[in-house]
N, C-alpha and C. Protein backbone atom coordinates (compact mmCIF):
# COMPACT_ATOMS: atom_id res chain seq x y z
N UNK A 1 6.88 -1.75 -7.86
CA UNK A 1 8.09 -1.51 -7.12
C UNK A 1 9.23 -2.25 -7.80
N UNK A 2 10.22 -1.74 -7.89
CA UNK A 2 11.80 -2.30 -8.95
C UNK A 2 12.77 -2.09 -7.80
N UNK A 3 13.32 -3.66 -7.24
CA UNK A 3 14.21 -3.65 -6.15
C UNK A 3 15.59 -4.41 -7.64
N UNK A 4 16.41 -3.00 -7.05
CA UNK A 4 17.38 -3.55 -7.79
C UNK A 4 19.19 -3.78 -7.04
N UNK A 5 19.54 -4.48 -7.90
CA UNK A 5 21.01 -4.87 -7.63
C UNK A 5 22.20 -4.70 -8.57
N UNK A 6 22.74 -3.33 -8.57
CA UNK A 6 23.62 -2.65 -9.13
C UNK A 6 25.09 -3.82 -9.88
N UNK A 7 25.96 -3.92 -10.82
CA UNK A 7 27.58 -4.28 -10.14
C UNK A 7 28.28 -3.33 -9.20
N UNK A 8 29.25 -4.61 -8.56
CA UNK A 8 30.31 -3.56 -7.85
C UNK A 8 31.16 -3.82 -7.42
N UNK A 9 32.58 -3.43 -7.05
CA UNK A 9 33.81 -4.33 -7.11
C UNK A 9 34.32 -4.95 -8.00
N UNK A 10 34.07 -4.30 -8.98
CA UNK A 10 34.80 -4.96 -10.41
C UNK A 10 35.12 -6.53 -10.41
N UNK A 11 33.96 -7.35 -9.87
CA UNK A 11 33.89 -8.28 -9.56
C UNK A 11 33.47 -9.21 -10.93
N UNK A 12 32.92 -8.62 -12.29
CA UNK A 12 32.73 -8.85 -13.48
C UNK A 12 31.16 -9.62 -13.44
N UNK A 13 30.49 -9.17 -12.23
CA UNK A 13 29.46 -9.10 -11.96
C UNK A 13 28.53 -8.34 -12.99
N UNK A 14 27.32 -9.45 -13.18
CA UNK A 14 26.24 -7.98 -13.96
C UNK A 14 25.10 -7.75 -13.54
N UNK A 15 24.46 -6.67 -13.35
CA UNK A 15 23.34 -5.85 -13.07
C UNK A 15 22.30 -7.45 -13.02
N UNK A 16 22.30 -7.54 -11.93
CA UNK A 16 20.68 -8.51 -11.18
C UNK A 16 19.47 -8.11 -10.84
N UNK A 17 18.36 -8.41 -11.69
CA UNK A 17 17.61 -7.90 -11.16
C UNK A 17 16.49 -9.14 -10.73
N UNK A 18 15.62 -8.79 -9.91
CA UNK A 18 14.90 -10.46 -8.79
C UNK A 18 13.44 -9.55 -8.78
N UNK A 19 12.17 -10.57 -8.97
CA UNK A 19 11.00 -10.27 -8.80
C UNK A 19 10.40 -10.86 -7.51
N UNK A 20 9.99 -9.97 -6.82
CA UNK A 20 9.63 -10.10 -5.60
C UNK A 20 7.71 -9.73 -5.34
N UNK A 21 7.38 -10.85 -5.47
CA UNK A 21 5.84 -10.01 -5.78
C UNK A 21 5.51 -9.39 -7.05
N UNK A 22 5.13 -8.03 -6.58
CA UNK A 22 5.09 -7.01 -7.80
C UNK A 22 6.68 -5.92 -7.52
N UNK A 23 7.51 -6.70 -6.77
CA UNK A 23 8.88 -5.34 -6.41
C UNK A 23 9.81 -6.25 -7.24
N UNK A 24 10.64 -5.45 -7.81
CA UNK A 24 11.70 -5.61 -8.46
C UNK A 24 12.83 -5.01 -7.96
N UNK A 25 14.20 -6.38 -7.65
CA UNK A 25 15.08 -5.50 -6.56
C UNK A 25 16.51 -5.61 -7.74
N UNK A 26 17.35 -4.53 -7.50
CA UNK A 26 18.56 -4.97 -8.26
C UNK A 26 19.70 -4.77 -7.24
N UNK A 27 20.75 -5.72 -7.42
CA UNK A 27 21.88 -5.81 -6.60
C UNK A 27 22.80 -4.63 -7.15
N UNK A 28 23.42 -3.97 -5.87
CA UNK A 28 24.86 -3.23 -6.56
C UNK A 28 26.16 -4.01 -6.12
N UNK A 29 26.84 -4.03 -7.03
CA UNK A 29 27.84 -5.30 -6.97
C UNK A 29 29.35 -4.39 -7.76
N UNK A 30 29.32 -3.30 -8.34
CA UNK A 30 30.26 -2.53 -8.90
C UNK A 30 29.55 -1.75 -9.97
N UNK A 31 30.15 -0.39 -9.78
CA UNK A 31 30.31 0.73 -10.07
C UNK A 31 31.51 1.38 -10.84
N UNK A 32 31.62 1.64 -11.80
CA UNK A 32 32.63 2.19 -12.78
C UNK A 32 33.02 3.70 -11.92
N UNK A 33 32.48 4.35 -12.17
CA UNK A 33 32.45 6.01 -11.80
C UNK A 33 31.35 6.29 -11.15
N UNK A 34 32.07 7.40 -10.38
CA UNK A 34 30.87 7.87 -9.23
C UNK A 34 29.90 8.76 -10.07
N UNK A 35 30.11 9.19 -11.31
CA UNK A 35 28.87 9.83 -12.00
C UNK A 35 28.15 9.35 -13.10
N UNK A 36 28.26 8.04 -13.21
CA UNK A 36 27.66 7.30 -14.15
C UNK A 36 25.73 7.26 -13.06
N UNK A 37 25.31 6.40 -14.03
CA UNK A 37 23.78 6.34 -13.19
C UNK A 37 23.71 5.56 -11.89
N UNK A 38 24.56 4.37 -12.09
CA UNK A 38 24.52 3.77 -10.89
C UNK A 38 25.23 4.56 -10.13
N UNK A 39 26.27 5.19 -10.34
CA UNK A 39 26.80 6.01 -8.82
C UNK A 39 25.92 6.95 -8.98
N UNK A 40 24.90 7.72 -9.33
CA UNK A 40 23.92 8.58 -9.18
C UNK A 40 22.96 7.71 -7.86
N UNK A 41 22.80 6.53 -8.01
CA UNK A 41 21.80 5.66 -7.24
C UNK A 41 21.89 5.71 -6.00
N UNK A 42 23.34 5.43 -5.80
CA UNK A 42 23.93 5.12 -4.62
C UNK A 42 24.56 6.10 -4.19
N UNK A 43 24.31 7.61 -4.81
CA UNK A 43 24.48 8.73 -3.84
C UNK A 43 23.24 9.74 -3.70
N UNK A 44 22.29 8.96 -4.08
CA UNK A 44 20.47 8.73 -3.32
C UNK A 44 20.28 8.51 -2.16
N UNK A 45 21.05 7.07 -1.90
CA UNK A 45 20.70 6.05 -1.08
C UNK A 45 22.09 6.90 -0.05
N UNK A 46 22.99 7.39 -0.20
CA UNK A 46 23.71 7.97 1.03
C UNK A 46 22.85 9.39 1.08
N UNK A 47 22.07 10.48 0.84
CA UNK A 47 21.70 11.39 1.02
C UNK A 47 20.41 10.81 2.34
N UNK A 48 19.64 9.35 1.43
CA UNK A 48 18.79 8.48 2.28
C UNK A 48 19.20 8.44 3.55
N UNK A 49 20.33 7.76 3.76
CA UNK A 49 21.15 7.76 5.24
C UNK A 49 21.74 8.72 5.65
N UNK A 50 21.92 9.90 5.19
CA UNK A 50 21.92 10.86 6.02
C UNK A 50 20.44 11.57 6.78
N UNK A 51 19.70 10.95 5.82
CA UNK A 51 18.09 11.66 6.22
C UNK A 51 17.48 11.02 7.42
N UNK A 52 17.72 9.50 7.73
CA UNK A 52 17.21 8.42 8.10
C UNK A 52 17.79 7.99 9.44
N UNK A 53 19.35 8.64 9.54
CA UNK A 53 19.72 7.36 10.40
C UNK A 53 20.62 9.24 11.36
N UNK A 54 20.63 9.20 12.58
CA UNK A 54 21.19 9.92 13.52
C UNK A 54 22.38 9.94 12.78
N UNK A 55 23.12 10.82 12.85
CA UNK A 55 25.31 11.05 12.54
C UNK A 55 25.66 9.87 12.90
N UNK A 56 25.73 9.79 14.14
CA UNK A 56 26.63 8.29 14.86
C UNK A 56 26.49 6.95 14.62
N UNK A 57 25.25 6.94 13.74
CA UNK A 57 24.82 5.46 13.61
C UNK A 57 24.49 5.73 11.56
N UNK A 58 24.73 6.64 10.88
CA UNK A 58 25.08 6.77 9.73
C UNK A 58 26.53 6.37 8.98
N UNK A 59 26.28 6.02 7.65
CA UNK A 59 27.45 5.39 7.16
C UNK A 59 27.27 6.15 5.98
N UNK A 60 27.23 6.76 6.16
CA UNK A 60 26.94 7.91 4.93
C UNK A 60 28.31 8.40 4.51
N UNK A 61 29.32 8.30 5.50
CA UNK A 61 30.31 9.20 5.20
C UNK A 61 31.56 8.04 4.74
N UNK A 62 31.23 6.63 5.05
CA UNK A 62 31.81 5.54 4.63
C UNK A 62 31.13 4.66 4.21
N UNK A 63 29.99 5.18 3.11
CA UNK A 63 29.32 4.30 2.40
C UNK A 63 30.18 3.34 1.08
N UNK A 64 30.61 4.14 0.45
CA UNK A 64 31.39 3.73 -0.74
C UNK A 64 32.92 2.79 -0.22
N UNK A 65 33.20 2.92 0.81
CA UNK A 65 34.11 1.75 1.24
C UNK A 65 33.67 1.29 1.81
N UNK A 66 32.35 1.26 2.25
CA UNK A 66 31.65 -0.12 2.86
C UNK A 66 31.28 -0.71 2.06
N UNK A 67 30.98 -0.36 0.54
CA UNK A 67 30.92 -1.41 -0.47
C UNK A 67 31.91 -2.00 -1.38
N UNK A 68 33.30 -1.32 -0.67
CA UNK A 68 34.06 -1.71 -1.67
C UNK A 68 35.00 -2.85 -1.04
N UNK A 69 34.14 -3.37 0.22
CA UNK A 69 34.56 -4.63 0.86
C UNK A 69 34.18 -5.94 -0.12
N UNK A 70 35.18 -6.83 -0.35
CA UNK A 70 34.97 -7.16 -0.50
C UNK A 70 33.39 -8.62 -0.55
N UNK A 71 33.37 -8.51 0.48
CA UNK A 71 32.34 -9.61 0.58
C UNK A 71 30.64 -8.54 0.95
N UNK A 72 30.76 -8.06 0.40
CA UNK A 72 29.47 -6.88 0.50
C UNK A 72 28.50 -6.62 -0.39
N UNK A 73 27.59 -6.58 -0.22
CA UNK A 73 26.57 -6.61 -1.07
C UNK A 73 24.97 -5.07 -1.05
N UNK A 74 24.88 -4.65 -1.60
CA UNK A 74 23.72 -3.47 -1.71
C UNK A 74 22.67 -4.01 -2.58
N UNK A 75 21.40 -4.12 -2.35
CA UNK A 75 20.28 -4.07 -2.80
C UNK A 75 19.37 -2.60 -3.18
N UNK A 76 18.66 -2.21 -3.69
CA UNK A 76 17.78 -1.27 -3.50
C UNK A 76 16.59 -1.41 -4.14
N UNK A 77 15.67 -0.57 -3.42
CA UNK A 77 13.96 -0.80 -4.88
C UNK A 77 13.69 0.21 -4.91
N UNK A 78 13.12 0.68 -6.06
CA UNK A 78 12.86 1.71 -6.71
C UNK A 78 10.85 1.93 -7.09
N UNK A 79 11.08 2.84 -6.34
CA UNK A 79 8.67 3.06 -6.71
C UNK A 79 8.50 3.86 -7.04
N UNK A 80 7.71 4.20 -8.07
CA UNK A 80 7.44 5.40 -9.02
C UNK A 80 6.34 6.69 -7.93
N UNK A 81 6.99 7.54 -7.84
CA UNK A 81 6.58 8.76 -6.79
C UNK A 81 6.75 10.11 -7.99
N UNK A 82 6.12 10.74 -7.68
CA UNK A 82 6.30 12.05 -8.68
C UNK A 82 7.99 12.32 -7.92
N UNK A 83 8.24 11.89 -7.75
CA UNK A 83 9.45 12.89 -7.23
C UNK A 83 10.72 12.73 -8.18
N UNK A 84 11.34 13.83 -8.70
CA UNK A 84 12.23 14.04 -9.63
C UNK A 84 13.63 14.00 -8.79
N UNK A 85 14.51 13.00 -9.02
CA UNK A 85 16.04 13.36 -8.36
C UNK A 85 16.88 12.91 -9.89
N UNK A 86 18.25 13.07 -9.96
CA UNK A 86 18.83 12.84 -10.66
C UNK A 86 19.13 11.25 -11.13
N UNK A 87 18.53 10.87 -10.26
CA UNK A 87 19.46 9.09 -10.57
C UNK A 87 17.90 8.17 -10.53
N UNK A 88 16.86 9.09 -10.56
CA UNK A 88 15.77 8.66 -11.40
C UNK A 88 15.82 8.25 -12.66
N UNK A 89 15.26 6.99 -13.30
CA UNK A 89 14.88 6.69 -14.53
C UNK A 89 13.55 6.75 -14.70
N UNK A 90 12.53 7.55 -15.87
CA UNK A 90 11.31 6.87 -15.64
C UNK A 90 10.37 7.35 -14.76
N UNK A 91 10.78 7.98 -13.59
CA UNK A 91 10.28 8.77 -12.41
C UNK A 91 10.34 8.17 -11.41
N UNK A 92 11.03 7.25 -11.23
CA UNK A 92 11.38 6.04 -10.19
C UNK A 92 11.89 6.48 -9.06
N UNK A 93 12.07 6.52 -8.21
CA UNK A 93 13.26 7.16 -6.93
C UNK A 93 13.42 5.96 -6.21
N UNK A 94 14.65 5.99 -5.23
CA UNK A 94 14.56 4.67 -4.36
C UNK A 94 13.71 4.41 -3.43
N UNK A 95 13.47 3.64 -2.72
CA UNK A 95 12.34 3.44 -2.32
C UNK A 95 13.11 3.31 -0.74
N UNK A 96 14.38 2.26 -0.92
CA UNK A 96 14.59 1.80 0.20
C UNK A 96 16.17 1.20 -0.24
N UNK A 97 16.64 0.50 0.72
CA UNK A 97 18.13 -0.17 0.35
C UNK A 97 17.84 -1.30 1.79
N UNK A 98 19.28 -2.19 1.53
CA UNK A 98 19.59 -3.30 2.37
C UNK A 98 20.89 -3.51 1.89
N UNK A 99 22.33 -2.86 2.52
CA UNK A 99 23.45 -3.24 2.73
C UNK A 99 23.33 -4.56 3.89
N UNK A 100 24.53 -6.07 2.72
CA UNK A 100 24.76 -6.62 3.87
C UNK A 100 26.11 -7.31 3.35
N UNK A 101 26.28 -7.99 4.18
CA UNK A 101 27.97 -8.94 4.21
C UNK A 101 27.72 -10.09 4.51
N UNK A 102 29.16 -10.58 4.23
CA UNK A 102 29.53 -12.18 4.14
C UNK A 102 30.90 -12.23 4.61
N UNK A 103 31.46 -11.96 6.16
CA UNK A 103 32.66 -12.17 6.37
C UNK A 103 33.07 -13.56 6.38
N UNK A 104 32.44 -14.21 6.61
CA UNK A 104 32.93 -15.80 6.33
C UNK A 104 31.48 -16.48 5.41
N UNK A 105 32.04 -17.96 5.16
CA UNK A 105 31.31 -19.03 4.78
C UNK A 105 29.94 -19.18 5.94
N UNK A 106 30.68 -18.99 6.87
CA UNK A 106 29.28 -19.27 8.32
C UNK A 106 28.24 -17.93 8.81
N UNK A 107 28.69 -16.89 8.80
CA UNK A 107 27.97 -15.47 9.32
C UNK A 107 27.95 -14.54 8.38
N UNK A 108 26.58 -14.32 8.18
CA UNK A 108 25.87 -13.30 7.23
C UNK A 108 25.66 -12.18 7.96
N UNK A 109 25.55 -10.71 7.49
CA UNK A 109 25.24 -9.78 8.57
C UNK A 109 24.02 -9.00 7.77
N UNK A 110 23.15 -8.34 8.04
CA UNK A 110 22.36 -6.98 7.68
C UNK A 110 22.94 -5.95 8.43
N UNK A 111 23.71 -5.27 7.56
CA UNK A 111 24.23 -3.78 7.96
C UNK A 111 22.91 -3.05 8.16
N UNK A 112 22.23 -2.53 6.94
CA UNK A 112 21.62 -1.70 6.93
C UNK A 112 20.43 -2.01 6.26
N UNK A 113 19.37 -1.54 6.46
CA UNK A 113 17.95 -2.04 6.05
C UNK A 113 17.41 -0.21 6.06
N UNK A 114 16.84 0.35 5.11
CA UNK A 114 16.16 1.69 5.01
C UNK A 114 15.11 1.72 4.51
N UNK A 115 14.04 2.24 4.54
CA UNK A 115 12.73 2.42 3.26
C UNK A 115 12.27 4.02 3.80
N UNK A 116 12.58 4.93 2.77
CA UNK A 116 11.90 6.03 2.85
C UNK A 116 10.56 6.14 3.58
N UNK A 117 10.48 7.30 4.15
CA UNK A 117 8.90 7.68 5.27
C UNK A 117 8.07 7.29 4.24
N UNK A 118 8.20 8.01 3.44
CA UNK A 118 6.43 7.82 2.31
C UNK A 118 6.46 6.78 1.62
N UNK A 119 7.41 5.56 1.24
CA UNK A 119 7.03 4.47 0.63
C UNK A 119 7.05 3.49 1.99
N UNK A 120 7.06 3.88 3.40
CA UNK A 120 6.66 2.67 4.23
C UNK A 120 5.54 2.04 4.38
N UNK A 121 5.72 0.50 4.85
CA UNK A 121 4.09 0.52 4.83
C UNK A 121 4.11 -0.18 3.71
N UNK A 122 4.60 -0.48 2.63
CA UNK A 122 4.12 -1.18 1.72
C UNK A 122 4.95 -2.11 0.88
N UNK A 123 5.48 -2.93 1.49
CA UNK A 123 6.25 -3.64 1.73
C UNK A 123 7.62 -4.01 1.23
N UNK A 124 8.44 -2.41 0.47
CA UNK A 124 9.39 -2.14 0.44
C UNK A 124 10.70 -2.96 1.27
N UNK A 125 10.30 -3.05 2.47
CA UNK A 125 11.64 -3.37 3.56
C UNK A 125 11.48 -5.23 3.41
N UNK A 126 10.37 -5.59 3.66
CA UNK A 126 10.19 -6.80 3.51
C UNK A 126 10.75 -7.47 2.22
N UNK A 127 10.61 -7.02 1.22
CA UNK A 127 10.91 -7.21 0.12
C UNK A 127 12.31 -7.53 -0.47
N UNK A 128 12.91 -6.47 -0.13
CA UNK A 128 14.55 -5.21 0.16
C UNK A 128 15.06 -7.14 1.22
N UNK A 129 14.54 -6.97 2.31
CA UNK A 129 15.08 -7.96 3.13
C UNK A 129 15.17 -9.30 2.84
N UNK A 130 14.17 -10.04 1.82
CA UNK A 130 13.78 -11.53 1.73
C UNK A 130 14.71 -11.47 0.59
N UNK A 131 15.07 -10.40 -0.38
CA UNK A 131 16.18 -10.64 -1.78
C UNK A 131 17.20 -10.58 -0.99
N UNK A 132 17.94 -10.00 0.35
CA UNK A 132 19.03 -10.17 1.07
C UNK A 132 19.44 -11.73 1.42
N UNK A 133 18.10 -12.22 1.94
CA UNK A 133 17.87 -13.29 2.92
C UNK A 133 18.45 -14.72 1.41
N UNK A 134 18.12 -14.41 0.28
CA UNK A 134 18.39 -15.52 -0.79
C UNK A 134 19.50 -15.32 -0.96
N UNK A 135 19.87 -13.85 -0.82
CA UNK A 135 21.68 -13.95 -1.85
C UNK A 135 22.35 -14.32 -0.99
N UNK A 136 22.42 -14.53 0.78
CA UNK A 136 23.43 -15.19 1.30
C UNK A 136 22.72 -16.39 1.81
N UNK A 137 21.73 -16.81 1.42
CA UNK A 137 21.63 -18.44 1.48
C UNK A 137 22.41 -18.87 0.50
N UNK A 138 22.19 -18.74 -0.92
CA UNK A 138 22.97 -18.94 -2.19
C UNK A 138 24.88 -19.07 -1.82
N UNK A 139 25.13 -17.81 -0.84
CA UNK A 139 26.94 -18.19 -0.65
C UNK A 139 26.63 -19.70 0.52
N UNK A 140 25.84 -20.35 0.68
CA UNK A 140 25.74 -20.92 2.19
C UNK A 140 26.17 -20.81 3.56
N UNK A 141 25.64 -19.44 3.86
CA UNK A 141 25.86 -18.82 5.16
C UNK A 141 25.01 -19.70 6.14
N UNK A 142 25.68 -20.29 7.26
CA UNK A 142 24.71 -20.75 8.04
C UNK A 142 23.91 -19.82 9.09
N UNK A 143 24.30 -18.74 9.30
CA UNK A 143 23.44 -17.77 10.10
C UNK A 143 23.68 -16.53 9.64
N UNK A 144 22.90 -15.57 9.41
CA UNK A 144 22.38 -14.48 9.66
C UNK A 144 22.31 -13.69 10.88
N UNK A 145 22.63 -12.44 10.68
CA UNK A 145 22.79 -11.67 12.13
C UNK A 145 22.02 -10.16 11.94
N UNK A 146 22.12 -9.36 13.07
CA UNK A 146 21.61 -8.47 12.65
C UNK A 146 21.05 -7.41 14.31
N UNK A 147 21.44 -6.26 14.54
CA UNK A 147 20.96 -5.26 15.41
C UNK A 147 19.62 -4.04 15.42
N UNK A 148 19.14 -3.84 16.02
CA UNK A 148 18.24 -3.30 15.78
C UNK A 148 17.68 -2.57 17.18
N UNK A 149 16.86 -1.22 16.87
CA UNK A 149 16.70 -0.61 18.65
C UNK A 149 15.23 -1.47 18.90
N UNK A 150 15.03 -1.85 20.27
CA UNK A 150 14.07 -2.39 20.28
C UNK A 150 12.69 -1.39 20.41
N UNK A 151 12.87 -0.16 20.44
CA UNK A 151 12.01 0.70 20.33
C UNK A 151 11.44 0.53 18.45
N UNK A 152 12.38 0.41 17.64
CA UNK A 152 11.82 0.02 16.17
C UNK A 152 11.12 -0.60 16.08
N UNK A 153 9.70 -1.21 16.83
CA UNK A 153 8.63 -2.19 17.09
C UNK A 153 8.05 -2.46 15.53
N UNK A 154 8.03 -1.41 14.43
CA UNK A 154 7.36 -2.14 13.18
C UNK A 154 9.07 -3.25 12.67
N UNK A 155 10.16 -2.65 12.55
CA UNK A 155 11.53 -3.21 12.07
C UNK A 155 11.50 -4.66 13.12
N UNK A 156 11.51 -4.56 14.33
CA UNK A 156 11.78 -5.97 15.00
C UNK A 156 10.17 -6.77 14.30
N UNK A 157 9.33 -6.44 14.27
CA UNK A 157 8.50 -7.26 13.70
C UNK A 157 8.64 -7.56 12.50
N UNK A 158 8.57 -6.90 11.51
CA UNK A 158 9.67 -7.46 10.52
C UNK A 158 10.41 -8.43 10.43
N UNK A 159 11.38 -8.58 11.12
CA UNK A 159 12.42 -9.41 11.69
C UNK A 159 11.74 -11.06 11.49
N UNK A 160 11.07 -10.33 13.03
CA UNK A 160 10.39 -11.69 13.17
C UNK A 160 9.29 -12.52 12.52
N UNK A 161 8.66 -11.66 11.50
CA UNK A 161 7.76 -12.27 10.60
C UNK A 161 8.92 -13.30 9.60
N UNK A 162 10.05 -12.68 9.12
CA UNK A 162 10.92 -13.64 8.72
C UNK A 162 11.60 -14.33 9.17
N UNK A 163 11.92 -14.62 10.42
CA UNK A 163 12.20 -15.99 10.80
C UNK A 163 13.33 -15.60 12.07
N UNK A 164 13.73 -14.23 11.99
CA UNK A 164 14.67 -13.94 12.82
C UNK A 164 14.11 -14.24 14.28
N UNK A 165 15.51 -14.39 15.24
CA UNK A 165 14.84 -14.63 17.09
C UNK A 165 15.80 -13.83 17.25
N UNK A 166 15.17 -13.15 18.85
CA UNK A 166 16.57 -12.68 19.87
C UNK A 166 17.12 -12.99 20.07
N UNK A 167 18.69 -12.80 20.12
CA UNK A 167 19.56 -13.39 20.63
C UNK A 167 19.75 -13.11 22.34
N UNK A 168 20.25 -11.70 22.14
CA UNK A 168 20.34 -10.96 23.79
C UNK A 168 19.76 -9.35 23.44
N UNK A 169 20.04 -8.39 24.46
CA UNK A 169 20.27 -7.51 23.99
C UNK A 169 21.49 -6.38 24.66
N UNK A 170 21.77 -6.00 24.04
CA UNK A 170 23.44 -5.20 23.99
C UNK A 170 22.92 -3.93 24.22
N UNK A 171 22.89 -3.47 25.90
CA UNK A 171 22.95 -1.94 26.28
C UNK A 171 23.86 -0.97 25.99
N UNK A 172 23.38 0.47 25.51
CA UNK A 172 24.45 1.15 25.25
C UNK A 172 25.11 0.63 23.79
N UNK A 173 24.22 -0.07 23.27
CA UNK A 173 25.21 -0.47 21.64
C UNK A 173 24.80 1.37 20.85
N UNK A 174 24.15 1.39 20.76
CA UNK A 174 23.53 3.00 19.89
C UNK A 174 24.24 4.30 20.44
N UNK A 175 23.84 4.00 21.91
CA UNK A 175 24.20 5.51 22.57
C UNK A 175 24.38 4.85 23.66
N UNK A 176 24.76 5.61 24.92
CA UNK A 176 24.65 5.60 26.31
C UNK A 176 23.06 4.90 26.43
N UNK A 177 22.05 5.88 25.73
CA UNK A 177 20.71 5.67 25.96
C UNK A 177 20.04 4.63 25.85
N UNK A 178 20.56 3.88 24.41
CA UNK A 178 19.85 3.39 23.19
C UNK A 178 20.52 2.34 22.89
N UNK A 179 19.78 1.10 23.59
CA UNK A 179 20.09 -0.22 23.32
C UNK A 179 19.91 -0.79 22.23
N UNK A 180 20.10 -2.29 21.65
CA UNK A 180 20.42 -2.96 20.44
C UNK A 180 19.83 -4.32 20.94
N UNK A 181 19.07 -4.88 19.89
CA UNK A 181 18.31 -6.33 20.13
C UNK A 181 19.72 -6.65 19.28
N UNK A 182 20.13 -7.77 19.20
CA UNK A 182 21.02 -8.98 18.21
C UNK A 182 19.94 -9.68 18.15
N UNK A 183 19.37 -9.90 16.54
CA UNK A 183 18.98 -10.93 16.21
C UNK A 183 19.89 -11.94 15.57
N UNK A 184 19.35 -12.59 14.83
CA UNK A 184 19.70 -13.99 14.14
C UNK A 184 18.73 -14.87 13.28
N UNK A 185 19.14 -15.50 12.00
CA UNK A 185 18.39 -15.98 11.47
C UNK A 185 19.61 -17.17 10.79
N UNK A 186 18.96 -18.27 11.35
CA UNK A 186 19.87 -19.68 11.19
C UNK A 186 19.03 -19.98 9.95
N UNK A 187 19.62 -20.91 8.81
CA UNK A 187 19.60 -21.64 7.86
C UNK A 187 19.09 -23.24 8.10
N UNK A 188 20.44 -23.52 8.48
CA UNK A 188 20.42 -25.52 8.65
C UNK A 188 20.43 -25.46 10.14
């Protein structure tokens, strides 16, 4: 598995890549053009979130200015599947992603956490999540945040295998229907 971390924001950032086990993650940190390979990647990973996540709770349609925040960060990993897409190298496809932020020195967020149906299960998200969990210890974020439906029983476990707790939970954050755990994951 190749978890990687793109540039982005012409931040003069370069292509990171972190060994995680046997996963290899690379950061996206800036992007030249939307048809170079890395913008091939990361219009994978929005086809991903359109596949993955309901309309209303997709960012598919404001993916690319959600990374062009400044304090924002994209991960992804990549697992070799017969499956042929364009922004394959190698036969690689993504596996999964983890958009997150840094609005201040103190609060870290996980936007988004994904791992394709057929690479779940093997520890893609975990992976995707613990290279999140270092790059904003590294800015010294003292907490970590993060929403989630509590019906996602494998994702909240997740969570909590890494260190995250409940905070409350926020009815009606999703839908009318479809409540939201707030987690958290403190540092110091």
């Amino acid at each position: 598995m190749v978890i990687k971390e793109l540039p982005w924001n012409n931040r003069g950032q370069k292509n990171n890549t972190c060994k995680k086990g046997k996963k290899n993650i690379t950061e996206v940190s800036h992007i030249q053009q939307q048809n170079d390979s890395e913008g091939l990647v990361v219009d994978e990973i929005v086809k991903m979130e359109r596949r993955i996540f309901p309309k209303h709770e997709s960012m598919a349609s404001s993916f690319f200015q959600e990374l062009n925040k400044l304090n924002c960060g994209l991960l992804y990993a990549l697992c070799p599947t017969g499956e042929s897409t364009q922004s394959s190298a190698n036969n690689n496809t993504v596996a999964g992603y983890v958009m997150y932020s840094w609005p201040s020195c103190l609060l870290g967020s996980i936007n988004k956490l994904a791992v394709r149906e057929s690479c779940r299960r093997q520890g893609y998200g975990e992976a995707l999540l613990k290279t999140a969990i270092e790059k904003c210890k590294t800015r010294n974020i003292q907490r970590l945040s993060l929403h989630v439906d509590p019906l996602r029983v494998d994702a909240v476990s997740l969570y909590k295998k890494l260190g995250f707790r409940i905070d409350t939970l926020i009815h009606s954050y999703y839908s009318q229907d479809r409540d939201a755990y707030r987690m958290f994951l403190d540092f110091y």
